[in-house]
N, C-alpha and C. Protein backbone atom coordinates (compact mmCIF):
# COMPACT_ATOMS: atom_id res chain seq x y z
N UNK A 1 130.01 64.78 21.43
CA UNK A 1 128.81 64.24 22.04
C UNK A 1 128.58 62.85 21.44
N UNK A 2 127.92 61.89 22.42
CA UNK A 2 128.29 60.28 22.07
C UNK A 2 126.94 60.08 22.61
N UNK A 3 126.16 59.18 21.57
CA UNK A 3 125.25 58.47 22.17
C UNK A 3 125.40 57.38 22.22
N UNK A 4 124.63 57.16 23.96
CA UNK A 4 124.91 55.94 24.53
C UNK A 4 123.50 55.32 24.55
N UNK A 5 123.43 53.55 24.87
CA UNK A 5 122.40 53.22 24.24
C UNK A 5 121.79 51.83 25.42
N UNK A 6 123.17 51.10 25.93
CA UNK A 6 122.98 49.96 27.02
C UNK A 6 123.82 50.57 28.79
N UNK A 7 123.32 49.89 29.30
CA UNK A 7 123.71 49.48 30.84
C UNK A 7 125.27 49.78 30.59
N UNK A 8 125.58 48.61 29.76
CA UNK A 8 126.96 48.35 29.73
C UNK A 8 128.35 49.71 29.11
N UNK A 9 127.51 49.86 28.10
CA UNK A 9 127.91 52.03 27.79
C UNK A 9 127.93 52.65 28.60
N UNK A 10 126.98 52.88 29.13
CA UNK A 10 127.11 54.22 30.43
C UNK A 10 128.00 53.83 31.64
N UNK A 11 128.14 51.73 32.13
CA UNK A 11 128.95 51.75 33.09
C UNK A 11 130.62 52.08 32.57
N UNK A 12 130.73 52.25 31.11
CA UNK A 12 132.30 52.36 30.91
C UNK A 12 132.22 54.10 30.72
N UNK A 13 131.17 54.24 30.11
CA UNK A 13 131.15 56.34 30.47
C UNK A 13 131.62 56.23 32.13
N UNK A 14 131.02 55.78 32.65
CA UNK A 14 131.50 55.88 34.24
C UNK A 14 132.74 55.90 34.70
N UNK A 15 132.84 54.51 34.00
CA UNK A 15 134.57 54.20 34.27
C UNK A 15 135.75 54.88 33.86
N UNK A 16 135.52 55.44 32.69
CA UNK A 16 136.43 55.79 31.89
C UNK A 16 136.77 57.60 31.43
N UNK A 17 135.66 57.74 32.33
CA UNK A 17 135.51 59.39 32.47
C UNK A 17 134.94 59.72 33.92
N UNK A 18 136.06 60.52 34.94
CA UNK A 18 135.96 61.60 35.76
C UNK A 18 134.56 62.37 36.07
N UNK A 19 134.26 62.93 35.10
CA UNK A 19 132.88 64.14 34.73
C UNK A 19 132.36 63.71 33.85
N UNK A 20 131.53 63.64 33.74
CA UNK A 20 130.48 63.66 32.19
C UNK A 20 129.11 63.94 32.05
N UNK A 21 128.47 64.78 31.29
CA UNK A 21 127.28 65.02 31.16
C UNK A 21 126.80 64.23 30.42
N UNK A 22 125.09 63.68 30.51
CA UNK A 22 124.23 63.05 30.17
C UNK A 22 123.07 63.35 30.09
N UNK A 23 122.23 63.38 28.56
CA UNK A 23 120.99 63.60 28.62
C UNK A 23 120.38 62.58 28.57
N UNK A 24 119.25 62.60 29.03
CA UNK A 24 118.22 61.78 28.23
C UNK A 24 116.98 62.97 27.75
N UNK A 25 116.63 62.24 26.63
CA UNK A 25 115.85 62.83 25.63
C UNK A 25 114.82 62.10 25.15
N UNK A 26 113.58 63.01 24.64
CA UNK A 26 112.31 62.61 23.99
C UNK A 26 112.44 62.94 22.47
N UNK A 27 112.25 61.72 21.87
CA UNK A 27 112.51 62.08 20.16
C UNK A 27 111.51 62.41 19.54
N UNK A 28 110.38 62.42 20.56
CA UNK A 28 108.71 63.39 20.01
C UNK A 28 108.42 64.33 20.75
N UNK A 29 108.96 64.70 22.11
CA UNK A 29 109.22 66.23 22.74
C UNK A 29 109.32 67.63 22.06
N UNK A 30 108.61 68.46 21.68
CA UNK A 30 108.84 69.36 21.25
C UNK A 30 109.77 70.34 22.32
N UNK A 31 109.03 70.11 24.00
CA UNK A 31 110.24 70.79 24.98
C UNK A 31 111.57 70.02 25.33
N UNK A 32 111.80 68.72 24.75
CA UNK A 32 113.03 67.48 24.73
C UNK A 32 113.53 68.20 23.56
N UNK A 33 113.06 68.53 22.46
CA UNK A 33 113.84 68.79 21.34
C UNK A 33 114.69 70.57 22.02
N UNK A 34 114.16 71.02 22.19
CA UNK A 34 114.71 72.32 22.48
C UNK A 34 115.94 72.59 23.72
N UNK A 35 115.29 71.62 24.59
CA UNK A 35 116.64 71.11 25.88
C UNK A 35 117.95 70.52 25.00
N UNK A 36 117.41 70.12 23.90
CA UNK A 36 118.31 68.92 23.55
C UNK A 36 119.57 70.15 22.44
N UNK A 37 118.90 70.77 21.68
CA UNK A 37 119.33 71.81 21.64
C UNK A 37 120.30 72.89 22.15
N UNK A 38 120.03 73.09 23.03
CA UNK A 38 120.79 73.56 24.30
C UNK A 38 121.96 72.87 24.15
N UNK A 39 121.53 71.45 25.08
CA UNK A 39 123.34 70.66 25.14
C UNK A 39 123.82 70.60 24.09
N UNK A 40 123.17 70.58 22.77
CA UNK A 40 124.47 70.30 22.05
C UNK A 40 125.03 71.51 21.52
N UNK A 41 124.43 72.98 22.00
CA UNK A 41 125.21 73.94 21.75
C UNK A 41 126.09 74.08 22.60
N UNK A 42 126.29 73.61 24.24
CA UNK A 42 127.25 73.81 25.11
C UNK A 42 128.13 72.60 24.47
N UNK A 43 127.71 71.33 24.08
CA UNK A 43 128.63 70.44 24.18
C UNK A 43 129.79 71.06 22.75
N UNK A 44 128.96 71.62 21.85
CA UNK A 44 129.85 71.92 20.97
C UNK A 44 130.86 73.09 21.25
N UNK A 45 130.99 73.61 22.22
CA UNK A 45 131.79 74.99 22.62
C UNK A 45 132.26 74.86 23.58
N UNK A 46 132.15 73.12 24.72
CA UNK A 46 132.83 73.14 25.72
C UNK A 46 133.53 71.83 25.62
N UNK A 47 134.65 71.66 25.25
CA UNK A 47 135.02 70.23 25.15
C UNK A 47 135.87 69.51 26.46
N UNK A 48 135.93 69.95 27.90
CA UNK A 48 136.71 70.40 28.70
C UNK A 48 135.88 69.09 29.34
N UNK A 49 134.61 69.09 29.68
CA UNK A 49 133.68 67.83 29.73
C UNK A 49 132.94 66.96 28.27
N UNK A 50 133.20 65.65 29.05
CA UNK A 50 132.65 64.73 27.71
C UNK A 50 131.25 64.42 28.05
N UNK A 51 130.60 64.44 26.85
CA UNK A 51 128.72 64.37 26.65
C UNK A 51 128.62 63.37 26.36
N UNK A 52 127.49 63.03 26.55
CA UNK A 52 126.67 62.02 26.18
C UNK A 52 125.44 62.04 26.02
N UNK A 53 124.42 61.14 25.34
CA UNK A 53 123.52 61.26 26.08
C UNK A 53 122.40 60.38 25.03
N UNK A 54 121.27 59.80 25.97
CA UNK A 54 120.23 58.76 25.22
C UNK A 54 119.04 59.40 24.95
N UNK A 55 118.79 58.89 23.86
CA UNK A 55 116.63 58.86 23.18
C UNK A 55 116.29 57.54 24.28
N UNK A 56 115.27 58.27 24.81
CA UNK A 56 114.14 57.73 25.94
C UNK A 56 113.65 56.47 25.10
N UNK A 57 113.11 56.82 24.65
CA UNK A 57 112.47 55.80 23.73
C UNK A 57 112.91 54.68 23.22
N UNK A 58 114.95 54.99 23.11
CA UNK A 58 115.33 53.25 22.47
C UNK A 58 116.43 52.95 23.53
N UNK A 59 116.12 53.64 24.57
CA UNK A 59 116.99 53.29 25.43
C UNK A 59 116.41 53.16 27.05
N UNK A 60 115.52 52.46 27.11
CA UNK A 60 114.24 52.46 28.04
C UNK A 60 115.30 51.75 29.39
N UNK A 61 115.74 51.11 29.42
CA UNK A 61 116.40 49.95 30.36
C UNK A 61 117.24 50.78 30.97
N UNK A 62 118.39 51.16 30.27
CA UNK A 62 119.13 52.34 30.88
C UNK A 62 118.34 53.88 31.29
N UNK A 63 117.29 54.25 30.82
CA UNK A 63 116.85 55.16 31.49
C UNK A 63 116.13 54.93 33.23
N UNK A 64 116.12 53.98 33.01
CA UNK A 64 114.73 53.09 34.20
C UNK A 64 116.57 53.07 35.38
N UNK A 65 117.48 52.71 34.76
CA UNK A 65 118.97 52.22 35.54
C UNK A 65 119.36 53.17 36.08
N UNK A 66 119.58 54.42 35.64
CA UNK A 66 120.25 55.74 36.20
C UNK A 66 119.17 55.92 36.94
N UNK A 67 118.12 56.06 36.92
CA UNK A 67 117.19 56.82 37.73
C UNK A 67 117.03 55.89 38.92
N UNK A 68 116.78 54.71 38.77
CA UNK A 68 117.09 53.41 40.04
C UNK A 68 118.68 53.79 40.65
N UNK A 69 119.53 53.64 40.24
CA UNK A 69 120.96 53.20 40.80
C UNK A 69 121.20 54.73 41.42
N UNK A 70 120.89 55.81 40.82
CA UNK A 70 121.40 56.88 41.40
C UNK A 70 120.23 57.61 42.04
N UNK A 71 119.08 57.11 42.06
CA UNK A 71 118.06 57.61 43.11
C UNK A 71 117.52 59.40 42.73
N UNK A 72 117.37 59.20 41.37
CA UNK A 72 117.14 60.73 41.05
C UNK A 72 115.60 60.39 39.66
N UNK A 73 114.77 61.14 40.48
CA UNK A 73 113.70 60.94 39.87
C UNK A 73 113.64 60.94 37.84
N UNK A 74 112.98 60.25 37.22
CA UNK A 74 113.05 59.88 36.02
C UNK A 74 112.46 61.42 35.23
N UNK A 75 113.09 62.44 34.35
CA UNK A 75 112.54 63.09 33.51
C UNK A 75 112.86 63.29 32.22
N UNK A 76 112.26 63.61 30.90
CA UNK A 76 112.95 63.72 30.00
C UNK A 76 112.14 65.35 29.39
N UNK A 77 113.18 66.15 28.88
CA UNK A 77 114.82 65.97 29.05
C UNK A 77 114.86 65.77 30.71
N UNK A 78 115.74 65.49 30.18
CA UNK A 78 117.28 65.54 31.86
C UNK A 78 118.47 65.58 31.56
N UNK A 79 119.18 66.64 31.73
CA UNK A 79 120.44 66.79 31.88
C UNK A 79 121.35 66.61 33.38
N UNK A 80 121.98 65.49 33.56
CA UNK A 80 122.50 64.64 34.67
C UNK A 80 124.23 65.00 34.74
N UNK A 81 125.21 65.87 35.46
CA UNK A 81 125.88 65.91 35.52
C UNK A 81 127.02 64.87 36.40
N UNK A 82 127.66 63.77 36.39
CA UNK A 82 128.42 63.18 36.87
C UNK A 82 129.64 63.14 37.20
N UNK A 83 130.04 62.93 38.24
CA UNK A 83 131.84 63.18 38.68
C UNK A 83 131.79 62.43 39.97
N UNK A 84 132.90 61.67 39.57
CA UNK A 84 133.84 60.10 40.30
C UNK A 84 132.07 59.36 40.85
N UNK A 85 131.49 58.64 39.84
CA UNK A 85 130.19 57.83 39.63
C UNK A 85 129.65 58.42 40.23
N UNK A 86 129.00 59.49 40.93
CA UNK A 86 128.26 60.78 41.31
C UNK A 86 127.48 61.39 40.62
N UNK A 87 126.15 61.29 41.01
CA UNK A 87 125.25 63.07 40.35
C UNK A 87 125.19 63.95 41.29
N UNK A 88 125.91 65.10 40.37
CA UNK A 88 126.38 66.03 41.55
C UNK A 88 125.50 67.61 41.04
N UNK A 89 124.90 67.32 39.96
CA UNK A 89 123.97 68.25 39.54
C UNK A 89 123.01 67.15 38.49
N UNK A 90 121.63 68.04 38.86
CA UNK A 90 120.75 67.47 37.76
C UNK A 90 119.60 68.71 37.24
N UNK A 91 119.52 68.55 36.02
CA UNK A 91 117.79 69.38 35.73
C UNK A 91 117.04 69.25 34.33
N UNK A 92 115.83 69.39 34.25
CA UNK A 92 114.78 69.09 33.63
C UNK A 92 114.12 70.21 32.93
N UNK A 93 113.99 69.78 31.84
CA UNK A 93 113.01 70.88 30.65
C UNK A 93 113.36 72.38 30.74
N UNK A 94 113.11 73.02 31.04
CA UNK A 94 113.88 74.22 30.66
C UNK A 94 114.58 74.96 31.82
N UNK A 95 114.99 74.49 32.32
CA UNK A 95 116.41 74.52 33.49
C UNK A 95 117.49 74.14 32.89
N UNK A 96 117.60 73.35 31.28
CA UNK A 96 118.60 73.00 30.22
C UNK A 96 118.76 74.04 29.57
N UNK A 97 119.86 74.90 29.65
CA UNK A 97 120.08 75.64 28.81
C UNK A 97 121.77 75.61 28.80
N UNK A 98 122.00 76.46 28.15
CA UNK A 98 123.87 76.49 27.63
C UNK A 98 124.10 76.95 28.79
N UNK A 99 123.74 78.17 29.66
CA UNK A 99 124.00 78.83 30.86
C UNK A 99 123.97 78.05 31.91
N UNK A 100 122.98 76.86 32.02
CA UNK A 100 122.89 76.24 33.10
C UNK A 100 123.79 75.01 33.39
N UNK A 101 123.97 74.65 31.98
CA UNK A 101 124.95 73.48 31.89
C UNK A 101 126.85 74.40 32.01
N UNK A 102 126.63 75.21 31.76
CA UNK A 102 128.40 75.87 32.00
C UNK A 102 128.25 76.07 33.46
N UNK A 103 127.24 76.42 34.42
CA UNK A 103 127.59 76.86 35.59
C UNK A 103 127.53 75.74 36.34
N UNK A 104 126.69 74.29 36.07
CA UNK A 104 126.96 73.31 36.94
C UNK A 104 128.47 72.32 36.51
N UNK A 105 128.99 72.89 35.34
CA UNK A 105 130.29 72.35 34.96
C UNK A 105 131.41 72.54 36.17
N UNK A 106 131.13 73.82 36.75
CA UNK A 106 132.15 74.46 37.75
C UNK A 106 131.73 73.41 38.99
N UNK A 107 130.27 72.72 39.05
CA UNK A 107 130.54 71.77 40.54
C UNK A 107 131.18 70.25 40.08
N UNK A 108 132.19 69.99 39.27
CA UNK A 108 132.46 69.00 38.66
C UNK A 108 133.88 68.89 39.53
């Protein structure tokens, strides 16, 4: 799991990876902390997809970018699944779990 931080990061996550999951996260969320949780228990037991993912808070520009460029409303958490520059699954606050992130792995 890799945190990403500019525009210019996430367009080479794009480029340079097929699939990839992405959070964004609240670093004063008590329900961000627990989503966040989640992914990094799937990310640590699924290495098959590469993670990523940003703090809301120091990464404001790129959060405001994905949610503009790919037309998917702004939440944090958000767990954003991507494949060939595509969101092809997305979900929010406790729709993040290890279960939910392995079964939208299969629409990748």
């Amino acid at each position: 799991m890799k945190k990403i931080e500019t525009i210019e990061q996430f367009e080479e996550v794009l480029n340079n990876n097929k699939t990839a999951f992405i959070v964004k996260h609240s670093l004063t969320c008590p329900i961000s902390a627990a989503a966040f949780d989640e992914y990094k228990q799937y990310a640590d037991t699924h290495k098959d997809i590469d993670t990523f993912y940003l703090a809301v808070q120091e990464a404001r520009p790129l959060s405001n970018y994905i949610a503009e460029t790919f037309e998917v409303r702004h939440e944090s958490p958000q767990a954003l699944l991507f494949s060939d520059r595509s969101v092809v699954w997305n979900a929010s606050h406790g729709g993040i779990t290890v279960d939910s992130l392995q079964e939208a792995s299969t629409k990748a």
